[in-house]
C-alpha atoms as a PDB file:
ATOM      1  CA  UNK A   1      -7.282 -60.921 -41.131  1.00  0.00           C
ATOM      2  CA  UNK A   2      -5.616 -57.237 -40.697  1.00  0.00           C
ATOM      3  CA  UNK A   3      -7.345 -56.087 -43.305  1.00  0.00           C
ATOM      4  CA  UNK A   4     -10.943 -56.893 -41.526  1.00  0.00           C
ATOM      5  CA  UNK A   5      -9.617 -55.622 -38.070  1.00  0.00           C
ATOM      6  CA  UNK A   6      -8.621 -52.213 -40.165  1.00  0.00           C
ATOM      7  CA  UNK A   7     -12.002 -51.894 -42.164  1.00  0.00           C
ATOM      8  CA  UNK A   8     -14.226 -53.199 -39.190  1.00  0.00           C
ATOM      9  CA  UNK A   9     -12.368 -50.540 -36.986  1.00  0.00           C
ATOM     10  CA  UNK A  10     -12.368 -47.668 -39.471  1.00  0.00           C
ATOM     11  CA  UNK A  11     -16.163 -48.487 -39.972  1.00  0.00           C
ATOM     12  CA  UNK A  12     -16.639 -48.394 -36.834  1.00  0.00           C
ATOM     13  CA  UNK A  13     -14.862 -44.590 -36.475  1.00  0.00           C
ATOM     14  CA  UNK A  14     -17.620 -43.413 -39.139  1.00  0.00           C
ATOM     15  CA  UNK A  15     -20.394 -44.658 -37.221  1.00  0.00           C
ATOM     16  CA  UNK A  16     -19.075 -42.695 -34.110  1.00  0.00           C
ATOM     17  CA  UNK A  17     -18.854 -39.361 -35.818  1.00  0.00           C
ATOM     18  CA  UNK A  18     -22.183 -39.967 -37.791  1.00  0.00           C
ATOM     19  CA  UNK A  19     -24.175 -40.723 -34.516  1.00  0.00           C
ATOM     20  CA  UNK A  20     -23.031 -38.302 -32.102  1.00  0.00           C
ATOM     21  CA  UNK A  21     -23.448 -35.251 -34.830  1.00  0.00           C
ATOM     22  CA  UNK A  22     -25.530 -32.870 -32.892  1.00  0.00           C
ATOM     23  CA  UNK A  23     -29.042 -31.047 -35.277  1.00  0.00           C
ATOM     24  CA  UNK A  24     -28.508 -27.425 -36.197  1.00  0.00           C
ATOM     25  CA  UNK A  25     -32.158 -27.936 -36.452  1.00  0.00           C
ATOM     26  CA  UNK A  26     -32.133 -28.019 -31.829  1.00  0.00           C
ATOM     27  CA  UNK A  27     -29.675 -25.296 -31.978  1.00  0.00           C
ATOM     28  CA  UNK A  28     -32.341 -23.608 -33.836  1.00  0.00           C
ATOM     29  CA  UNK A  29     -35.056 -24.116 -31.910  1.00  0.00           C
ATOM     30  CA  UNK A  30     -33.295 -22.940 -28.622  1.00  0.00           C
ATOM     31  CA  UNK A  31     -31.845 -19.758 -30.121  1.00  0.00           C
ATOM     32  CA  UNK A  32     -35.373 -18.672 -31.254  1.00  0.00           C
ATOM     33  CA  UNK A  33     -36.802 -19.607 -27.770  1.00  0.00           C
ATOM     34  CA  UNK A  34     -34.119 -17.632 -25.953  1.00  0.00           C
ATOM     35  CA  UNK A  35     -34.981 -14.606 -27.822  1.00  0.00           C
ATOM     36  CA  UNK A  36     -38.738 -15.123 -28.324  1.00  0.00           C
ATOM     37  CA  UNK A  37     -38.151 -14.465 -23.934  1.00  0.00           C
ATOM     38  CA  UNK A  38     -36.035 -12.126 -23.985  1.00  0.00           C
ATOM     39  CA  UNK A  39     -38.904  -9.484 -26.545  1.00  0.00           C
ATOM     40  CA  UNK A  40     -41.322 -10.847 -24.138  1.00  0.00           C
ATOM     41  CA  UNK A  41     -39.523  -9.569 -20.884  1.00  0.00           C
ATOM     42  CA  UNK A  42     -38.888  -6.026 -23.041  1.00  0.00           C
ATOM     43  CA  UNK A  43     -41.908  -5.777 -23.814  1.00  0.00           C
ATOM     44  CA  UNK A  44     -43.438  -6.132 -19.966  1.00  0.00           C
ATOM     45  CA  UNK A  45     -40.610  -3.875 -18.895  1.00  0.00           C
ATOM     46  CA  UNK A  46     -41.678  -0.829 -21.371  1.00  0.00           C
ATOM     47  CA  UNK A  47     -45.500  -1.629 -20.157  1.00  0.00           C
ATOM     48  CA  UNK A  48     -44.407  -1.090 -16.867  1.00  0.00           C
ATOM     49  CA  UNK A  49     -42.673   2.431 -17.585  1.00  0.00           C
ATOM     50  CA  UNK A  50     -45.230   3.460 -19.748  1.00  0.00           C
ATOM     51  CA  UNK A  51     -47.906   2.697 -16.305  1.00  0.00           C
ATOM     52  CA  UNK A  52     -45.651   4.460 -13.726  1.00  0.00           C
ATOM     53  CA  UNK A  53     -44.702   8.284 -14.123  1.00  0.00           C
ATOM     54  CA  UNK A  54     -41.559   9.476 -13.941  1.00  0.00           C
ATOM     55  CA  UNK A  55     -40.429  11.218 -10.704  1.00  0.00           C
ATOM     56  CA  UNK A  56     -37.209  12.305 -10.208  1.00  0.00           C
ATOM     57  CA  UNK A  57     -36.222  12.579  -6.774  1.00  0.00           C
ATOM     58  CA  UNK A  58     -34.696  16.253  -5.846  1.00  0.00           C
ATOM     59  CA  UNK A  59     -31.640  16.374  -4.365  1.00  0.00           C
ATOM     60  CA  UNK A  60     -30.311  19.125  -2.088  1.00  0.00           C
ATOM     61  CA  UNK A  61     -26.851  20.464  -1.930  1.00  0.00           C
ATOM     62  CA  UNK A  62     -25.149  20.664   1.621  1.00  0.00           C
ATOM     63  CA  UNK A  63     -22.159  22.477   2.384  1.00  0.00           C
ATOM     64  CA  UNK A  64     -20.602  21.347   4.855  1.00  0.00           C
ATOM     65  CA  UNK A  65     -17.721  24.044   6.747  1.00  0.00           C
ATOM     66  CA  UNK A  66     -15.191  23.169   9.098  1.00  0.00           C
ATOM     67  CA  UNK A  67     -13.453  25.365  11.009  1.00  0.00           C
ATOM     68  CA  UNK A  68      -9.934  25.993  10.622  1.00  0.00           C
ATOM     69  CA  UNK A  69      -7.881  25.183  13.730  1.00  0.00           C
ATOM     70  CA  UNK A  70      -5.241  28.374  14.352  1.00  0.00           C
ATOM     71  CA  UNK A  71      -2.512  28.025  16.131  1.00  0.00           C
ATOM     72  CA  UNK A  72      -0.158  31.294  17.138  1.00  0.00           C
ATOM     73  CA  UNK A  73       3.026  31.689  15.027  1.00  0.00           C
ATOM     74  CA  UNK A  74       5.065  30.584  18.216  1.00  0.00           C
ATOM     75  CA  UNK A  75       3.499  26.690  18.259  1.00  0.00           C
ATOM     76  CA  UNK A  76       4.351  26.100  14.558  1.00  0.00           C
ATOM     77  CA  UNK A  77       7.519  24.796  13.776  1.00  0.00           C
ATOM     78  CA  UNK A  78       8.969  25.338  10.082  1.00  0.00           C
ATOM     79  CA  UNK A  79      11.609  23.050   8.719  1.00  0.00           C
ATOM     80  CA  UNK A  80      13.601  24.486   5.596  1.00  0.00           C
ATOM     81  CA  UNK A  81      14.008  21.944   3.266  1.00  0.00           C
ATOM     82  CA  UNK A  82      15.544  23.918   0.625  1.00  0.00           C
ATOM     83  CA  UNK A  83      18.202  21.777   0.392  1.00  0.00           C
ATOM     84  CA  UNK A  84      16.482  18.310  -0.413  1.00  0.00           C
ATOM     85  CA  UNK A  85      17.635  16.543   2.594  1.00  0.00           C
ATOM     86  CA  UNK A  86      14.957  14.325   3.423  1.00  0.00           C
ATOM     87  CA  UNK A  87      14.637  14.487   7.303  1.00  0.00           C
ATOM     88  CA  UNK A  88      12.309  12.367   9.139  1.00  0.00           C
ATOM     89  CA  UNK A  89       9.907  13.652  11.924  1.00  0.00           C
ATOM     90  CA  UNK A  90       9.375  11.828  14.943  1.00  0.00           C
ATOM     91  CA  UNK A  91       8.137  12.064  18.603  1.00  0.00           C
ATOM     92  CA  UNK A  92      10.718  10.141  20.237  1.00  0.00           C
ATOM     93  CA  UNK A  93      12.242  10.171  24.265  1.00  0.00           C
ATOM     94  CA  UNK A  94      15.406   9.882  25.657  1.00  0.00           C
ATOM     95  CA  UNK A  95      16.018   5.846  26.684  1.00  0.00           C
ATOM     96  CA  UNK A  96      19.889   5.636  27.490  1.00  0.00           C
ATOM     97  CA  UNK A  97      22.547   8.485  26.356  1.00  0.00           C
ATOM     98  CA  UNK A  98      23.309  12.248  27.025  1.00  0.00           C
ATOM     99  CA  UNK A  99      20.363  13.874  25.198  1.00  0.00           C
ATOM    100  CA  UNK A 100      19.453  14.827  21.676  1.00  0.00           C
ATOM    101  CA  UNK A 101      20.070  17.725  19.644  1.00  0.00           C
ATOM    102  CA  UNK A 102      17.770  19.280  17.155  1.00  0.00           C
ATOM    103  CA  UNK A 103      18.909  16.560  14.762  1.00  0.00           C
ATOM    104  CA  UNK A 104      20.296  13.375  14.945  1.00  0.00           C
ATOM    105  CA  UNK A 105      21.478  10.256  12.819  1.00  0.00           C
ATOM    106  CA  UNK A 106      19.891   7.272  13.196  1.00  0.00           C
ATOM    107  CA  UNK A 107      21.866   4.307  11.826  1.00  0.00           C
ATOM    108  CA  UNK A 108      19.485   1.261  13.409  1.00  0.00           C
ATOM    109  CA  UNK A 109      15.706   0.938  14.638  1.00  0.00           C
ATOM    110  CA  UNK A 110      14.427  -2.031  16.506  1.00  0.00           C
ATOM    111  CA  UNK A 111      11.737  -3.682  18.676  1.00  0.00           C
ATOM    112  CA  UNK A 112      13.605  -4.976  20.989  1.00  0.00           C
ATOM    113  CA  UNK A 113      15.848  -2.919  23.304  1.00  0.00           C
ATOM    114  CA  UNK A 114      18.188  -5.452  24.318  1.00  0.00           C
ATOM    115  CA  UNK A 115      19.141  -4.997  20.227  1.00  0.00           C
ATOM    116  CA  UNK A 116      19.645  -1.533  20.380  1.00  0.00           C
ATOM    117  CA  UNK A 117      22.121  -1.686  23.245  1.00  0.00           C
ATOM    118  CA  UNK A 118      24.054  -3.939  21.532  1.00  0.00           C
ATOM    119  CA  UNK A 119      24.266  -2.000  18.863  1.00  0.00           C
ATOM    120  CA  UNK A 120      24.937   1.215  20.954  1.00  0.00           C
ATOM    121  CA  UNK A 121      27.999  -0.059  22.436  1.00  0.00           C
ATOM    122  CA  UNK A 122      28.730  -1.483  19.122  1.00  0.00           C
ATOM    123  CA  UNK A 123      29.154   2.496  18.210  1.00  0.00           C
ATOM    124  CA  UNK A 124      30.733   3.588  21.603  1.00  0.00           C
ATOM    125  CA  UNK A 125      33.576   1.165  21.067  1.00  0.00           C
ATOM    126  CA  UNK A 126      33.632   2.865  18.038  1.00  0.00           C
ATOM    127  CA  UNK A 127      33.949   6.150  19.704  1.00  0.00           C
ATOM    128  CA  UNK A 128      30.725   7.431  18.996  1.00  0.00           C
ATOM    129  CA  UNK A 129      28.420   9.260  21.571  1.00  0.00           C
ATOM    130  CA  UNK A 130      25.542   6.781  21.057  1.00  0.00           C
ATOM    131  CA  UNK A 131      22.383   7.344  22.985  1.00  0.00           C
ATOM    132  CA  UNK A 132      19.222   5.421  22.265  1.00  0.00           C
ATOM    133  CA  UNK A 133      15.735   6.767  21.417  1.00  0.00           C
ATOM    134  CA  UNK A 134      12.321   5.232  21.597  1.00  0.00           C
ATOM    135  CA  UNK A 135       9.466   5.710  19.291  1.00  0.00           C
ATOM    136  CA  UNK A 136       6.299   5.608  21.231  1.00  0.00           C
ATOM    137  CA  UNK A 137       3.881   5.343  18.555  1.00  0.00           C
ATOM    138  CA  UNK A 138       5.993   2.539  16.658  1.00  0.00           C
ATOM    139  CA  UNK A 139       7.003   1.050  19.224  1.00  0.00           C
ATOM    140  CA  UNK A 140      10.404   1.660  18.100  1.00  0.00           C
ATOM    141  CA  UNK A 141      14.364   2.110  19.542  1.00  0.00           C
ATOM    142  CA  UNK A 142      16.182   3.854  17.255  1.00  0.00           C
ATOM    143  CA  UNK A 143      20.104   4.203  17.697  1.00  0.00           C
ATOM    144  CA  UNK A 144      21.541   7.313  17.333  1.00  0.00           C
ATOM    145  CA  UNK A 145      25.228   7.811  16.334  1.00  0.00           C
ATOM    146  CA  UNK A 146      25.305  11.239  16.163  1.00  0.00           C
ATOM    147  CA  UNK A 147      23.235  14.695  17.016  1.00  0.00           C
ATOM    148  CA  UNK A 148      23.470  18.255  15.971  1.00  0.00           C
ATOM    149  CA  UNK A 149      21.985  21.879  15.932  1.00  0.00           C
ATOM    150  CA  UNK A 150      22.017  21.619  12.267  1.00  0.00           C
ATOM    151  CA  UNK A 151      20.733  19.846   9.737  1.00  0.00           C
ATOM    152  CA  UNK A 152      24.038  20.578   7.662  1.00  0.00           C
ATOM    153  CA  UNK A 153      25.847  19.470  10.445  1.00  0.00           C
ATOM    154  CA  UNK A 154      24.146  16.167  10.426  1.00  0.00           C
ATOM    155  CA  UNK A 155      23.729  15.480   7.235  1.00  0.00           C
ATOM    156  CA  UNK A 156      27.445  15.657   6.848  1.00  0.00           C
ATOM    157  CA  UNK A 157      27.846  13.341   9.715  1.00  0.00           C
ATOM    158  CA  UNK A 158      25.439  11.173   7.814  1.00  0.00           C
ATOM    159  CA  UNK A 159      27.166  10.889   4.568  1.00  0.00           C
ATOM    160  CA  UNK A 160      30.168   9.502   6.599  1.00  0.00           C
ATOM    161  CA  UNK A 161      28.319   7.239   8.706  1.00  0.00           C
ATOM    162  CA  UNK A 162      26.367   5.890   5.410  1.00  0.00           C
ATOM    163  CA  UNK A 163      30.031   4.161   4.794  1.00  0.00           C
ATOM    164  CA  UNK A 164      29.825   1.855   7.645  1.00  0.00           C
ATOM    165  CA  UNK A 165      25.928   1.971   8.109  1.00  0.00           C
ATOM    166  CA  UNK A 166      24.069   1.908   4.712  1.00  0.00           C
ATOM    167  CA  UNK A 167      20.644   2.802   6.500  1.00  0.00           C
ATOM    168  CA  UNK A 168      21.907   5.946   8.357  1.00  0.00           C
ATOM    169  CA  UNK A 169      19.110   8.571   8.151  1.00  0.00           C
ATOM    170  CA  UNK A 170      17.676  11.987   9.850  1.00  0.00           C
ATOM    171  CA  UNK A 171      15.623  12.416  12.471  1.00  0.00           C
ATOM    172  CA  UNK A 172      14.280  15.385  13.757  1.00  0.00           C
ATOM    173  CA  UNK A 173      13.046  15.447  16.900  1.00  0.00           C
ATOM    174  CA  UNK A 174       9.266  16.746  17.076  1.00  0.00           C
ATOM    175  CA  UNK A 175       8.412  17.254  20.882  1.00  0.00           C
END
């Protein structure tokens, strides 16, 4: 009785494969089609730019000149940066704290002010002169630790600060 299940089963298998072999003969046919279209459409396409003459469109160079804005030697500022200490630029004003020298170190910037305060007496406990700062365009408070005349100065003051406060960087002040 297996042996009838098995054959009858196995026969059946044949029959499956058998009947659902696609023609190469409608593979064929298509492929020819396709490309029988595709000489057509050439052909209409080379007709066409054989009927229409060729103009090319001439172009016209514009030079455009913008005027150079000058300022006088005494409203450009120079920073030397001979000695690769990367020093950040900023407009910033005075929000709590004695004032700021040419340049400062900033050891935290936030949005809220409540969070620089905290960390400003944070530093004064410390006995650090911290003053806060605020960012206009950023919308920013930044915490200064320390400010100099010098970017030496500061950087120095940095270095130890980077210790305690691994984000300490330089601002300068650009008013």
């Amino acid at each position: 009785m297996k042996k009838y299940m098995v054959l009858c089963a196995g026969i059946c298998v044949a029959m499956a494969f058998t009947s659902c072999k696609s023609s190469e003969s409608a593979y064929k046919q298509a492929y020819l089609k396709a490309k029988q279209q595709e000489e057509i459409q050439q052909q209409q396409q080379q007709q066409e730019q054989q009927q229409q003459p060729v103009v090319q469109p001439q172009q016209e160079e514009t030079t455009v000149v913008v005027p150079l804005e000058e300022k006088p030697a005494t409203e450009t500022q120079v920073i030397d940066n001979s000695d690769n200490i990367k020093v950040t630029q900023e407009k910033v004003s005075l929000v709590n704290g004695d004032g700021l020298k040419n340049f400062s170190v900033v050891v935290g910037s936030f949005s809220l002010a409540a969070n620089a305060e905290g960390l400003q007496q944070h530093l004064k406990d410390a006995g650090y002169n911290a003053q806060i700062v605020k960012n206009e365009e950023r919308n920013m408070y930044r915490v200064v630790a320390t400010t100099f005349d010098t970017k030496e100065e500061a950087a120095a003051s940095r270095n130890d600060l980077q210790s305690k406060y691994a984000g300490a960087w330089l601002l300068y002040n650009a008013q």
